[in-house]
PDB file of N, CA and C in Angstrom:
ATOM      1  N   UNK A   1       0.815  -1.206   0.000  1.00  0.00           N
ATOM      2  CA  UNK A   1       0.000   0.000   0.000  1.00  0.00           C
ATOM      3  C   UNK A   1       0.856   1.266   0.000  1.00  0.00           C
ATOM      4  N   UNK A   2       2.139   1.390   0.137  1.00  0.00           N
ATOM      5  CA  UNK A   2       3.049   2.656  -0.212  1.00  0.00           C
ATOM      6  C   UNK A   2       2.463   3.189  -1.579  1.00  0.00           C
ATOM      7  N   UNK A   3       2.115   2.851  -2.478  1.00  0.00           N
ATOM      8  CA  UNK A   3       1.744   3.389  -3.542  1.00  0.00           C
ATOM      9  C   UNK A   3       0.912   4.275  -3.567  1.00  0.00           C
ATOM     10  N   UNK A   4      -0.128   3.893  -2.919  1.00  0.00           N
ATOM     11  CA  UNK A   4      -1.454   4.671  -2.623  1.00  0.00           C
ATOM     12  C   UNK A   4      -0.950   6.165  -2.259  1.00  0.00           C
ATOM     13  N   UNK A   5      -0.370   6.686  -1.615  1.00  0.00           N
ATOM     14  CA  UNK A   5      -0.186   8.263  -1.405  1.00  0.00           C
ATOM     15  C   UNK A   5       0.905   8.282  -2.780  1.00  0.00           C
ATOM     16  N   UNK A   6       1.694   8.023  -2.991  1.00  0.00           N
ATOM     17  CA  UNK A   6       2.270   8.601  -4.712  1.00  0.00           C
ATOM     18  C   UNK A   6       0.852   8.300  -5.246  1.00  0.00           C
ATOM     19  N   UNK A   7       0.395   7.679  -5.457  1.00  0.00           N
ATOM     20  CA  UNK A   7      -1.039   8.015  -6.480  1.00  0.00           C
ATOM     21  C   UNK A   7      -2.157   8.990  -6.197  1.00  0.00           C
ATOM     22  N   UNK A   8      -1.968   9.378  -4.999  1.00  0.00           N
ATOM     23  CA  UNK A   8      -2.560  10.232  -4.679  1.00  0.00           C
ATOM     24  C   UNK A   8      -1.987  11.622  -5.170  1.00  0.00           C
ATOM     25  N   UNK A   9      -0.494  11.644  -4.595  1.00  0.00           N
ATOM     26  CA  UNK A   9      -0.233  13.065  -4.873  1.00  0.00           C
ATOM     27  C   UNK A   9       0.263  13.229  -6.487  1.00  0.00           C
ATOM     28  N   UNK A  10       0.054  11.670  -7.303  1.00  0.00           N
ATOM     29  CA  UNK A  10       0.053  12.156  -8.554  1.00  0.00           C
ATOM     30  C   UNK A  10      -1.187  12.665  -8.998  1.00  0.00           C
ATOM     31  N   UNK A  11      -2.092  12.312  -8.359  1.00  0.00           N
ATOM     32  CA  UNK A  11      -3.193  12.678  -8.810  1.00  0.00           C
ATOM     33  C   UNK A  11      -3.562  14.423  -8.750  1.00  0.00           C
ATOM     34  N   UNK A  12      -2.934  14.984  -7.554  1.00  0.00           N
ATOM     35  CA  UNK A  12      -3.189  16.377  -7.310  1.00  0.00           C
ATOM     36  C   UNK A  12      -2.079  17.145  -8.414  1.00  0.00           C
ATOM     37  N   UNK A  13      -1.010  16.620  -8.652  1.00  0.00           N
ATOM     38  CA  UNK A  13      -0.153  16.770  -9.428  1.00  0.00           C
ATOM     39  C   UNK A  13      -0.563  16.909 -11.243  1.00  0.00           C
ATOM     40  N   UNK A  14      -1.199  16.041 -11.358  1.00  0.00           N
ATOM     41  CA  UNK A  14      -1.594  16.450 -12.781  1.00  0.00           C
ATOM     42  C   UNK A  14      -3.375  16.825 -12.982  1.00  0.00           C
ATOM     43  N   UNK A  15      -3.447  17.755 -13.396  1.00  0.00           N
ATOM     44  CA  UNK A  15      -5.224  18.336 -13.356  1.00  0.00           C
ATOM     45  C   UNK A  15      -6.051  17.429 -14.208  1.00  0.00           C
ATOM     46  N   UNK A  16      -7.346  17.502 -13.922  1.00  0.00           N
ATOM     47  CA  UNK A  16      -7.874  17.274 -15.131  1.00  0.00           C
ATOM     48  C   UNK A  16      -7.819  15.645 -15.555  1.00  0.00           C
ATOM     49  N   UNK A  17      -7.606  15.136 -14.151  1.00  0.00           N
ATOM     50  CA  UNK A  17      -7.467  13.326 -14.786  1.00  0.00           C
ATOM     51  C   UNK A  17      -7.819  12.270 -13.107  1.00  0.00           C
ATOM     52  N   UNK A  18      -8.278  13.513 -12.476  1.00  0.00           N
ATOM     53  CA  UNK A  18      -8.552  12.904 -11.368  1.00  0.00           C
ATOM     54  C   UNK A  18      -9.720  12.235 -10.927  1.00  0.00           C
ATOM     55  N   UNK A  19     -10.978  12.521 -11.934  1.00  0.00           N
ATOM     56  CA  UNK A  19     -12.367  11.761 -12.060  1.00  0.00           C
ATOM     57  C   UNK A  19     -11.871  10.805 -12.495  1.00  0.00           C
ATOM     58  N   UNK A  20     -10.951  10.497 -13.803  1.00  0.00           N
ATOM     59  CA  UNK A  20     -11.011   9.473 -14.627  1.00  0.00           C
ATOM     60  C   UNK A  20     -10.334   8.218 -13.831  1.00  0.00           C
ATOM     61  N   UNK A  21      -9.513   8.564 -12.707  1.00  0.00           N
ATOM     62  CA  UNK A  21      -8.980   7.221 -12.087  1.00  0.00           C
ATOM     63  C   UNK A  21      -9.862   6.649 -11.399  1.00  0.00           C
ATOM     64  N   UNK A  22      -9.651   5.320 -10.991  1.00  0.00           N
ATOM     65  CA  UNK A  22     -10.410   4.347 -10.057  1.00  0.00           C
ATOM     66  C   UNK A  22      -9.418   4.824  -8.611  1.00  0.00           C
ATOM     67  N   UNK A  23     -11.041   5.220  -7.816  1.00  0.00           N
ATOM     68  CA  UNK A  23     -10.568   5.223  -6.641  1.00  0.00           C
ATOM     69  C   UNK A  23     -10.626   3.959  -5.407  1.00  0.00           C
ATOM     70  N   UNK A  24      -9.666   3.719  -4.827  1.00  0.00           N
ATOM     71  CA  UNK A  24      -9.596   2.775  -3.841  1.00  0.00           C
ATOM     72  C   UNK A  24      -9.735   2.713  -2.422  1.00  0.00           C
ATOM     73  N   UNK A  25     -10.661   2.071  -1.755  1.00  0.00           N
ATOM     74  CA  UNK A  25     -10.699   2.290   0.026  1.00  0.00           C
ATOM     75  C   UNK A  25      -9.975   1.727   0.829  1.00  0.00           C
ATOM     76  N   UNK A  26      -9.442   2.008   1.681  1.00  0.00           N
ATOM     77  CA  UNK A  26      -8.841   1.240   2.813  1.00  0.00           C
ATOM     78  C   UNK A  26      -9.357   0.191   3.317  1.00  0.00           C
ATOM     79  N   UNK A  27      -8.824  -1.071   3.376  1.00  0.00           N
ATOM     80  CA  UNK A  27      -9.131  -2.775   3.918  1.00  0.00           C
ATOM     81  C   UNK A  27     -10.113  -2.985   2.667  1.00  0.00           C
ATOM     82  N   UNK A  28     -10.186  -2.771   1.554  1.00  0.00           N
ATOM     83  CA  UNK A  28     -10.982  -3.339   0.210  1.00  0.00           C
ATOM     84  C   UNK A  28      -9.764  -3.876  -1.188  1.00  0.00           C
ATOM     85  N   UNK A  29      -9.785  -4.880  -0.813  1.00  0.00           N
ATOM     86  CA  UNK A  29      -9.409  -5.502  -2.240  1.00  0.00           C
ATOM     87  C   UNK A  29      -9.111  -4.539  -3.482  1.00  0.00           C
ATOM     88  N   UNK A  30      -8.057  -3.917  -4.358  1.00  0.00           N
ATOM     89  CA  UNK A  30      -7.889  -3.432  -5.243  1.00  0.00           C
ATOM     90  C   UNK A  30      -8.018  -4.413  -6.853  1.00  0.00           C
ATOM     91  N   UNK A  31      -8.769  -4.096  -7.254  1.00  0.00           N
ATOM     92  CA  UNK A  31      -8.744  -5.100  -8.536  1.00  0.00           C
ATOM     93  C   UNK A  31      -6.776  -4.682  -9.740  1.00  0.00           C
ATOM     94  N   UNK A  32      -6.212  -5.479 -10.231  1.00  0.00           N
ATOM     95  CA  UNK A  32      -4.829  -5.195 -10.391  1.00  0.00           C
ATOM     96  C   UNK A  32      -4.958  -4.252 -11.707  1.00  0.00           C
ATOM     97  N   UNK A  33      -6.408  -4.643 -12.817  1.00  0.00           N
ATOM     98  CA  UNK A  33      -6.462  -4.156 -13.598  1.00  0.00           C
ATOM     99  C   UNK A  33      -6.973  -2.377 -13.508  1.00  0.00           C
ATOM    100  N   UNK A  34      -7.603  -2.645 -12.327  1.00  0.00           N
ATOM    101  CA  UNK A  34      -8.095  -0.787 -12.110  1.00  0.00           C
ATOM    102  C   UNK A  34      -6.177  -0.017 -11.444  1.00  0.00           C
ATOM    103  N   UNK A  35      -5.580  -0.651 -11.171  1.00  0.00           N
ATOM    104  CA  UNK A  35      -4.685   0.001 -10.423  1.00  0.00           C
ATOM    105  C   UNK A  35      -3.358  -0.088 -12.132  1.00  0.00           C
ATOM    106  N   UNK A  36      -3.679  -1.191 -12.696  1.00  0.00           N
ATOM    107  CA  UNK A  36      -2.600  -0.639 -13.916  1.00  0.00           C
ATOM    108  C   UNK A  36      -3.430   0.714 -14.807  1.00  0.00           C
ATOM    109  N   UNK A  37      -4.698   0.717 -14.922  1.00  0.00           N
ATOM    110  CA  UNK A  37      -5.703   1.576 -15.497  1.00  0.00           C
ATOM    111  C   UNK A  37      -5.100   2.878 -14.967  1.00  0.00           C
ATOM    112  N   UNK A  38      -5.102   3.008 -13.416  1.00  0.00           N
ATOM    113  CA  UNK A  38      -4.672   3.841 -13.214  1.00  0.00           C
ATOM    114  C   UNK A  38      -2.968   4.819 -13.818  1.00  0.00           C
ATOM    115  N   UNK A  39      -2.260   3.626 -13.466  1.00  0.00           N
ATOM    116  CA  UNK A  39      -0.805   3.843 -13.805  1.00  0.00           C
ATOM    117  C   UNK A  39      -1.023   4.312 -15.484  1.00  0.00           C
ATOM    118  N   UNK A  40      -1.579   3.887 -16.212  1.00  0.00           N
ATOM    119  CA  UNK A  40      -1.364   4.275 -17.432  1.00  0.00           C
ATOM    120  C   UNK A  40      -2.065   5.207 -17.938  1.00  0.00           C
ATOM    121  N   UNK A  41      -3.098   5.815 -17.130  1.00  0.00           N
ATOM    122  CA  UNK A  41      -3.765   7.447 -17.257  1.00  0.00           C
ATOM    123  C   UNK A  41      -2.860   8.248 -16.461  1.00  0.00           C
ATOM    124  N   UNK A  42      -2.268   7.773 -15.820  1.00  0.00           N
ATOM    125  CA  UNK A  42      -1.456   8.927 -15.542  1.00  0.00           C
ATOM    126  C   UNK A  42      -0.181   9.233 -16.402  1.00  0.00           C
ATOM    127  N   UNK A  43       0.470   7.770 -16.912  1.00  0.00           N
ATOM    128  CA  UNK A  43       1.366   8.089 -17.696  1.00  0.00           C
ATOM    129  C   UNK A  43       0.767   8.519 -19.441  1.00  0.00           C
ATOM    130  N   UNK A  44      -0.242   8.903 -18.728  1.00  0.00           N
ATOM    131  CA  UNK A  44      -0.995   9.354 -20.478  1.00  0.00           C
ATOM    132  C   UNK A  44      -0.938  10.734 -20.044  1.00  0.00           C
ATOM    133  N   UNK A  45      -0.993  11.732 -18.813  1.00  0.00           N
ATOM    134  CA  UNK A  45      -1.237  12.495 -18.969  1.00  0.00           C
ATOM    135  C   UNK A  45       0.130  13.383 -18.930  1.00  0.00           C
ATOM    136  N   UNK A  46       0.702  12.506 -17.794  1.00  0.00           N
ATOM    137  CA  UNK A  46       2.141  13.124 -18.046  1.00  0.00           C
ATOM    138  C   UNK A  46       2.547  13.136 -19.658  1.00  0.00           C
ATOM    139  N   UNK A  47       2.758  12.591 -20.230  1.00  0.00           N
ATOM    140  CA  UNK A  47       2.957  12.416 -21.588  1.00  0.00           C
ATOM    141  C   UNK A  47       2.547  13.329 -22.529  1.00  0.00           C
ATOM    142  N   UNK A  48       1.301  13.778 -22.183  1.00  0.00           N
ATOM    143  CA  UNK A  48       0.469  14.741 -22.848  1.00  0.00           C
ATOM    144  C   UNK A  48       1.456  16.258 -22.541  1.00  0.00           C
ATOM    145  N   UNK A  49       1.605  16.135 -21.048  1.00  0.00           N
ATOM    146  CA  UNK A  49       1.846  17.390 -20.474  1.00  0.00           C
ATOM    147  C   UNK A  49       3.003  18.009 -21.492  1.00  0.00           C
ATOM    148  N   UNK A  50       4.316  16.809 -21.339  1.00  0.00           N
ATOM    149  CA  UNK A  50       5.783  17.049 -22.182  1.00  0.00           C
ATOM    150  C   UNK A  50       4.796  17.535 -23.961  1.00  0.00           C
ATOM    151  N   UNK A  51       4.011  16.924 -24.334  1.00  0.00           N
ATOM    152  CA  UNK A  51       3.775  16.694 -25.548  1.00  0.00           C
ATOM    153  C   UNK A  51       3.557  18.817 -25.745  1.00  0.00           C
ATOM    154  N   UNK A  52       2.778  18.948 -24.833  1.00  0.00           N
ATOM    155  CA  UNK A  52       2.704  20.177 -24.859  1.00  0.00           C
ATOM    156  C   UNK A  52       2.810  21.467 -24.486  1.00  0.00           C
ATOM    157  N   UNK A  53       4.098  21.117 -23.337  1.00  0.00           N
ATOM    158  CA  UNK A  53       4.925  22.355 -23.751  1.00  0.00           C
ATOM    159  C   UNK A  53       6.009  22.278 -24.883  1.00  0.00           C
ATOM    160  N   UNK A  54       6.292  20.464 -25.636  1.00  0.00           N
ATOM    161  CA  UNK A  54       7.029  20.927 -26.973  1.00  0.00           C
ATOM    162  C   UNK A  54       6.328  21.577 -28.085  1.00  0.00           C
ATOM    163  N   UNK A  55       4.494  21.734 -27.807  1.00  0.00           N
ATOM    164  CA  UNK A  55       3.963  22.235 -28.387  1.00  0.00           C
ATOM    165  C   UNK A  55       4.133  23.886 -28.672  1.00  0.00           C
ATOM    166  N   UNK A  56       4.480  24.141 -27.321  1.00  0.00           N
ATOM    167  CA  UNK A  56       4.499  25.417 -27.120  1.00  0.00           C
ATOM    168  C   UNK A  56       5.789  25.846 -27.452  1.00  0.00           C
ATOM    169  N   UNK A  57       6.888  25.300 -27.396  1.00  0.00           N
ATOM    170  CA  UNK A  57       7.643  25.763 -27.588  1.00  0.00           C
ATOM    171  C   UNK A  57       8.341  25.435 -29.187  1.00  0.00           C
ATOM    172  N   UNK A  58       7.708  24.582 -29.979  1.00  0.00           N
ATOM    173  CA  UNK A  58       7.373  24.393 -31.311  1.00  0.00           C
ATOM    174  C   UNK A  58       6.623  26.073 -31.982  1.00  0.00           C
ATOM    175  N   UNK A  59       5.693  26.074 -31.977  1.00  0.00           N
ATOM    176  CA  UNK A  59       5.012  27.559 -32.047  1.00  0.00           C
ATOM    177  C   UNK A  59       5.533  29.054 -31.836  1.00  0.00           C
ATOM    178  N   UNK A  60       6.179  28.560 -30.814  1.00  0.00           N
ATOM    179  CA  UNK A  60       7.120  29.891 -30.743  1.00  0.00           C
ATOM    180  C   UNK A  60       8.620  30.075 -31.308  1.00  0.00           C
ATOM    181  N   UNK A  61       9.268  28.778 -31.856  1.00  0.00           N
ATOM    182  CA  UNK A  61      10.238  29.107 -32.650  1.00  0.00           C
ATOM    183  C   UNK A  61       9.515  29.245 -34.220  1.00  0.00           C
ATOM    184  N   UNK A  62       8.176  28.454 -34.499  1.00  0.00           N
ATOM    185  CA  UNK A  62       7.504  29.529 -35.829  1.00  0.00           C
ATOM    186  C   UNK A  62       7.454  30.753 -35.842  1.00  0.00           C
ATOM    187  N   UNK A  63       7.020  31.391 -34.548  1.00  0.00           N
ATOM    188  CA  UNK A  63       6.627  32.661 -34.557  1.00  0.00           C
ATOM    189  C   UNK A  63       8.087  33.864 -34.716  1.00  0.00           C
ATOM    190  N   UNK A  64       9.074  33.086 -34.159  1.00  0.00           N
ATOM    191  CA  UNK A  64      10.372  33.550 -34.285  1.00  0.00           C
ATOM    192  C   UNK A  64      10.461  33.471 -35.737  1.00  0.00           C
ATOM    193  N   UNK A  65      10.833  32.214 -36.533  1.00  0.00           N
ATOM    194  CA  UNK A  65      10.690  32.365 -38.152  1.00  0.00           C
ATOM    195  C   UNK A  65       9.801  33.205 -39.136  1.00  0.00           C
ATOM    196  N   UNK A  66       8.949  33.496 -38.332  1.00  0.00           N
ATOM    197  CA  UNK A  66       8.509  34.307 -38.924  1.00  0.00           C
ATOM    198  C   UNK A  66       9.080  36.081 -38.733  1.00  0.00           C
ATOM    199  N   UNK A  67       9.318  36.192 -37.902  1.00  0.00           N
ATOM    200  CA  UNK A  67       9.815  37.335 -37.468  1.00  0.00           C
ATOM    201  C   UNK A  67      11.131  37.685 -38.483  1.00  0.00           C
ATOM    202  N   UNK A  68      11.984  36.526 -38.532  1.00  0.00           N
ATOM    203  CA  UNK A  68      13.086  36.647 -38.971  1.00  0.00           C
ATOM    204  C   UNK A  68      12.933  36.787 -40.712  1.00  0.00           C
ATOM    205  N   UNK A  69      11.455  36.109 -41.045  1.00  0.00           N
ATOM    206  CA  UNK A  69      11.056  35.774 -42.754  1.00  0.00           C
ATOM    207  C   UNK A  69      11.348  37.456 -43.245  1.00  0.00           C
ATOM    208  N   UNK A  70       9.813  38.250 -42.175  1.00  0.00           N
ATOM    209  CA  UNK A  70       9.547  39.703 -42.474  1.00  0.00           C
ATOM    210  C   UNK A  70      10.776  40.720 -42.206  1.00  0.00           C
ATOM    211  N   UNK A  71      12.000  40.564 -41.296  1.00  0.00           N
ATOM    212  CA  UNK A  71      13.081  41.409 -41.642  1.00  0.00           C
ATOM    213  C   UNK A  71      13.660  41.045 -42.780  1.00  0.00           C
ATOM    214  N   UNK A  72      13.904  39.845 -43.291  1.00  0.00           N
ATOM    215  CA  UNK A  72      14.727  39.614 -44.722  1.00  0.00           C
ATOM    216  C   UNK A  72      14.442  40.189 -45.355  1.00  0.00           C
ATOM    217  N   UNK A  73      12.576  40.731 -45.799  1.00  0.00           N
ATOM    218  CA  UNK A  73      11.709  41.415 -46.735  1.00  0.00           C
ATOM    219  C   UNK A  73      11.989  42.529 -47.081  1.00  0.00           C
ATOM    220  N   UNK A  74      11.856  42.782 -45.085  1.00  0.00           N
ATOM    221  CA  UNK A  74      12.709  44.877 -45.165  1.00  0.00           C
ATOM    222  C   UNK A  74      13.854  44.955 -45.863  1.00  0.00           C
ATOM    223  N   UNK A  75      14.940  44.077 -45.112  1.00  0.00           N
ATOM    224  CA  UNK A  75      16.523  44.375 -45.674  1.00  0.00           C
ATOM    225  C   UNK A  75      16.109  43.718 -47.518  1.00  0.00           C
ATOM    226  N   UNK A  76      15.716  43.153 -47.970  1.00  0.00           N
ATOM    227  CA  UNK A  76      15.340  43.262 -49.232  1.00  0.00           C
ATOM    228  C   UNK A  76      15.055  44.338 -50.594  1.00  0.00           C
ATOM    229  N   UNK A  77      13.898  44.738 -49.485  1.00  0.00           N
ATOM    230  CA  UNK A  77      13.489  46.167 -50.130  1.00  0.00           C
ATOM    231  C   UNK A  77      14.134  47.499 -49.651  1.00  0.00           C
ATOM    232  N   UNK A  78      15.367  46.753 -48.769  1.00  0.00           N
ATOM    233  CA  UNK A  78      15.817  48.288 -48.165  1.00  0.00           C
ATOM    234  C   UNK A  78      17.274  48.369 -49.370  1.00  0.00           C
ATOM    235  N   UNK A  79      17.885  47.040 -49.452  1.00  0.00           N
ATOM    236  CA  UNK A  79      18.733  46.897 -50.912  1.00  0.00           C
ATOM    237  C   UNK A  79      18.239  46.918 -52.074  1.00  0.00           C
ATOM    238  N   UNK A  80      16.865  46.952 -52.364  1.00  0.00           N
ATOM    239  CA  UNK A  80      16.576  47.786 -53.691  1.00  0.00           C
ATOM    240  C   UNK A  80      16.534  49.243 -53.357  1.00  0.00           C
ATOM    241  N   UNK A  81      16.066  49.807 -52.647  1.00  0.00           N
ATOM    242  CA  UNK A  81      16.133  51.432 -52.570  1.00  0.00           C
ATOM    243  C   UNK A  81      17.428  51.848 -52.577  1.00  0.00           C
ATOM    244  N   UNK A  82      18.617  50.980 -52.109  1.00  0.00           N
ATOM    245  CA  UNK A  82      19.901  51.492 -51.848  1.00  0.00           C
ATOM    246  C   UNK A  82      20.249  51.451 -53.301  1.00  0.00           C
ATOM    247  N   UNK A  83      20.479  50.415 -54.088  1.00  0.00           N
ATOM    248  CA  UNK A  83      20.458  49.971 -55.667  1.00  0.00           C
ATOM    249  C   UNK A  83      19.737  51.620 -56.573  1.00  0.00           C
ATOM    250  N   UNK A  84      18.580  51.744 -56.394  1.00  0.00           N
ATOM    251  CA  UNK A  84      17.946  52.638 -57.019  1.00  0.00           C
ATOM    252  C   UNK A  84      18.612  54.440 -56.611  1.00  0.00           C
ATOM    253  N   UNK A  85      19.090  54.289 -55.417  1.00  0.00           N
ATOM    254  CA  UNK A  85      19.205  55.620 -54.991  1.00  0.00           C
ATOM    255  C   UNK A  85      20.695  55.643 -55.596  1.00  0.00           C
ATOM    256  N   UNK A  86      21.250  54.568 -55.273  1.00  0.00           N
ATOM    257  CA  UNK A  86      22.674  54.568 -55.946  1.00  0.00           C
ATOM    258  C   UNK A  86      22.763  54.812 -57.342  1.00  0.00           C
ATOM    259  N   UNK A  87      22.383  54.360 -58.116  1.00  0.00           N
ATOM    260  CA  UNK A  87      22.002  54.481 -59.469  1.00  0.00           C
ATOM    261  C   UNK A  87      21.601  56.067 -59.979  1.00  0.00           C
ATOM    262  N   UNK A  88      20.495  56.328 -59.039  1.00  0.00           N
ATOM    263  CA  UNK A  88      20.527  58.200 -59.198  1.00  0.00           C
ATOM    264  C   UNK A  88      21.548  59.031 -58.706  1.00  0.00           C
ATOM    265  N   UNK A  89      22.283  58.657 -57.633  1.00  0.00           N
ATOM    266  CA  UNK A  89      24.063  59.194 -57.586  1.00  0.00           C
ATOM    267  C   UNK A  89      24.931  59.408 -57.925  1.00  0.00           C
ATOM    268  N   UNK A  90      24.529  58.280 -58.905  1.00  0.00           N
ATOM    269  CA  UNK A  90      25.709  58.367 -60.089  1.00  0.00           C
ATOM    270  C   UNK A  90      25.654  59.017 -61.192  1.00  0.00           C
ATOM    271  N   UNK A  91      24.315  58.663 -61.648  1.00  0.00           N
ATOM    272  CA  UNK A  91      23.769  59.528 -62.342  1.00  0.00           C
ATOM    273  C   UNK A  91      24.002  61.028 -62.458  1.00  0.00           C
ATOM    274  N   UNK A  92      23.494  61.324 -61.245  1.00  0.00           N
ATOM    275  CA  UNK A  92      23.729  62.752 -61.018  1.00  0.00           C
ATOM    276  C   UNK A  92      25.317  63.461 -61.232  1.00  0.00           C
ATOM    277  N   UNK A  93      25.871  62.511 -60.452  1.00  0.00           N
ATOM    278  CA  UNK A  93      27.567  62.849 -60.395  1.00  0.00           C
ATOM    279  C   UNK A  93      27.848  62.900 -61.976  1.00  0.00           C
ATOM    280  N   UNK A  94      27.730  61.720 -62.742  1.00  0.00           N
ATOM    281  CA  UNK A  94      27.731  62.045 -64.090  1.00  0.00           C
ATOM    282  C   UNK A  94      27.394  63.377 -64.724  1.00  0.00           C
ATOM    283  N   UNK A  95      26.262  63.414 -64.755  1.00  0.00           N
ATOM    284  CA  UNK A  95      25.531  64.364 -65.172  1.00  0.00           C
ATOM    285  C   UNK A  95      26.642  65.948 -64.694  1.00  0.00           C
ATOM    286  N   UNK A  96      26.401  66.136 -63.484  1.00  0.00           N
ATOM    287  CA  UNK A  96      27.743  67.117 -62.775  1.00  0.00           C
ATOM    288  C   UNK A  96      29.030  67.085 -63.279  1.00  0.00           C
ATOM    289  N   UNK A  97      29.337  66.158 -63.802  1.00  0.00           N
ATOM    290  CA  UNK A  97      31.095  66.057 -63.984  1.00  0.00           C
ATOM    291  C   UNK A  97      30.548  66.865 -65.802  1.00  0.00           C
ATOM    292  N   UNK A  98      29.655  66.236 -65.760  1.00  0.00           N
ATOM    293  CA  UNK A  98      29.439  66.697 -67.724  1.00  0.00           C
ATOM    294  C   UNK A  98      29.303  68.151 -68.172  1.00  0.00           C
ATOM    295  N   UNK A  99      28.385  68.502 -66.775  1.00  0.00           N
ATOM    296  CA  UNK A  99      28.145  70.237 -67.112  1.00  0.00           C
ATOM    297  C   UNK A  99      29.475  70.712 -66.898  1.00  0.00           C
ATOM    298  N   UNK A 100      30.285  70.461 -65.965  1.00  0.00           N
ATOM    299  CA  UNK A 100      31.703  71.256 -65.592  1.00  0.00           C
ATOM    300  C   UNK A 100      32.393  70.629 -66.826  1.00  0.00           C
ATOM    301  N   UNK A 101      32.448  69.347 -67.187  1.00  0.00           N
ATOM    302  CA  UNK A 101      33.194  70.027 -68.445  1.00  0.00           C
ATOM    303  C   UNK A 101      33.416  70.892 -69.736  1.00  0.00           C
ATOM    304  N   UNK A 102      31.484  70.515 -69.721  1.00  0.00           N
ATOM    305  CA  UNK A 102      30.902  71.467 -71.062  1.00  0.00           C
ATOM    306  C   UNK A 102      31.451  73.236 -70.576  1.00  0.00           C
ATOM    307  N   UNK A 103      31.311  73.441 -69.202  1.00  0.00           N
ATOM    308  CA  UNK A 103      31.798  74.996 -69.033  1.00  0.00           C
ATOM    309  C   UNK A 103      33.323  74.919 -68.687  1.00  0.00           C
ATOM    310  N   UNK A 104      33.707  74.010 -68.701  1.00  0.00           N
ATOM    311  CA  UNK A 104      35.471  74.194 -68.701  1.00  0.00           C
ATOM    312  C   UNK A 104      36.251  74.463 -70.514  1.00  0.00           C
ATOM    313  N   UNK A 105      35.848  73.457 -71.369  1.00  0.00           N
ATOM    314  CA  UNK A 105      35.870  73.661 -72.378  1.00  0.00           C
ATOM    315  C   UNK A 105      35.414  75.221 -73.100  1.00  0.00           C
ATOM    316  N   UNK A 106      34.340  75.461 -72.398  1.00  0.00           N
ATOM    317  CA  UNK A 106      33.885  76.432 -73.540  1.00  0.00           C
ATOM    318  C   UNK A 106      34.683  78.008 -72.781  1.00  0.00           C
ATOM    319  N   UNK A 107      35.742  78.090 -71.974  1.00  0.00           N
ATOM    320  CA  UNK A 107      36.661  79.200 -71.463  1.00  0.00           C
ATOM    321  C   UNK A 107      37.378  79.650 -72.753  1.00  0.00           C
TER     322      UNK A 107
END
């Protein structure tokens, strides 16, 4: 009967699974199959539990990928504006070097 209080305080220990066990009385016969029944709802729930905080923590390295998807986008479109603005820089500088020569020449 040592078992009986670990099954107990597994029971307070995991929520939500404490109707579903077979409960047992003191000086009454335990049937072996209600007491493995037991053992294996609990190791169902523990199981569940791990299952979902890898859930949670599955979801939140998406939510990170995603984070990381939408800066690539920016720095994307932030190297086409650099591309485009560069392109009018030069432009311009061109353009500048051309007028000073057209008025250097014509002295």
């Amino acid at each position: 009967m040592k078992r009986f209080p670990i099954l107990l305080a597994a029971m307070t220990a995991v929520p939500g699974i404490a109707t579903e066990l077979h409960v047992f009385s003191a000086g009454q016969a335990a049937k072996a199959q209600d007491v493995n029944d037991n053992f294996q709802r609990l190791d169902t729930a523990i199981q569940n539990r791990a299952l979902k905080g890898d859930l949670a923590n599955a979801q939140s390295a998406i939510l990170s990928l995603q984070g990381t998807a939408a800066s690539k986008s920016d720095l994307t479109a932030l190297a086409a504006k650099e591309k485009a603005d560069s392109a009018t820089l030069a432009k311009s500088k061109q353009d500048a070097l051309g007028s000073l020569a057209d008025s250097l020449t014509g002295c």
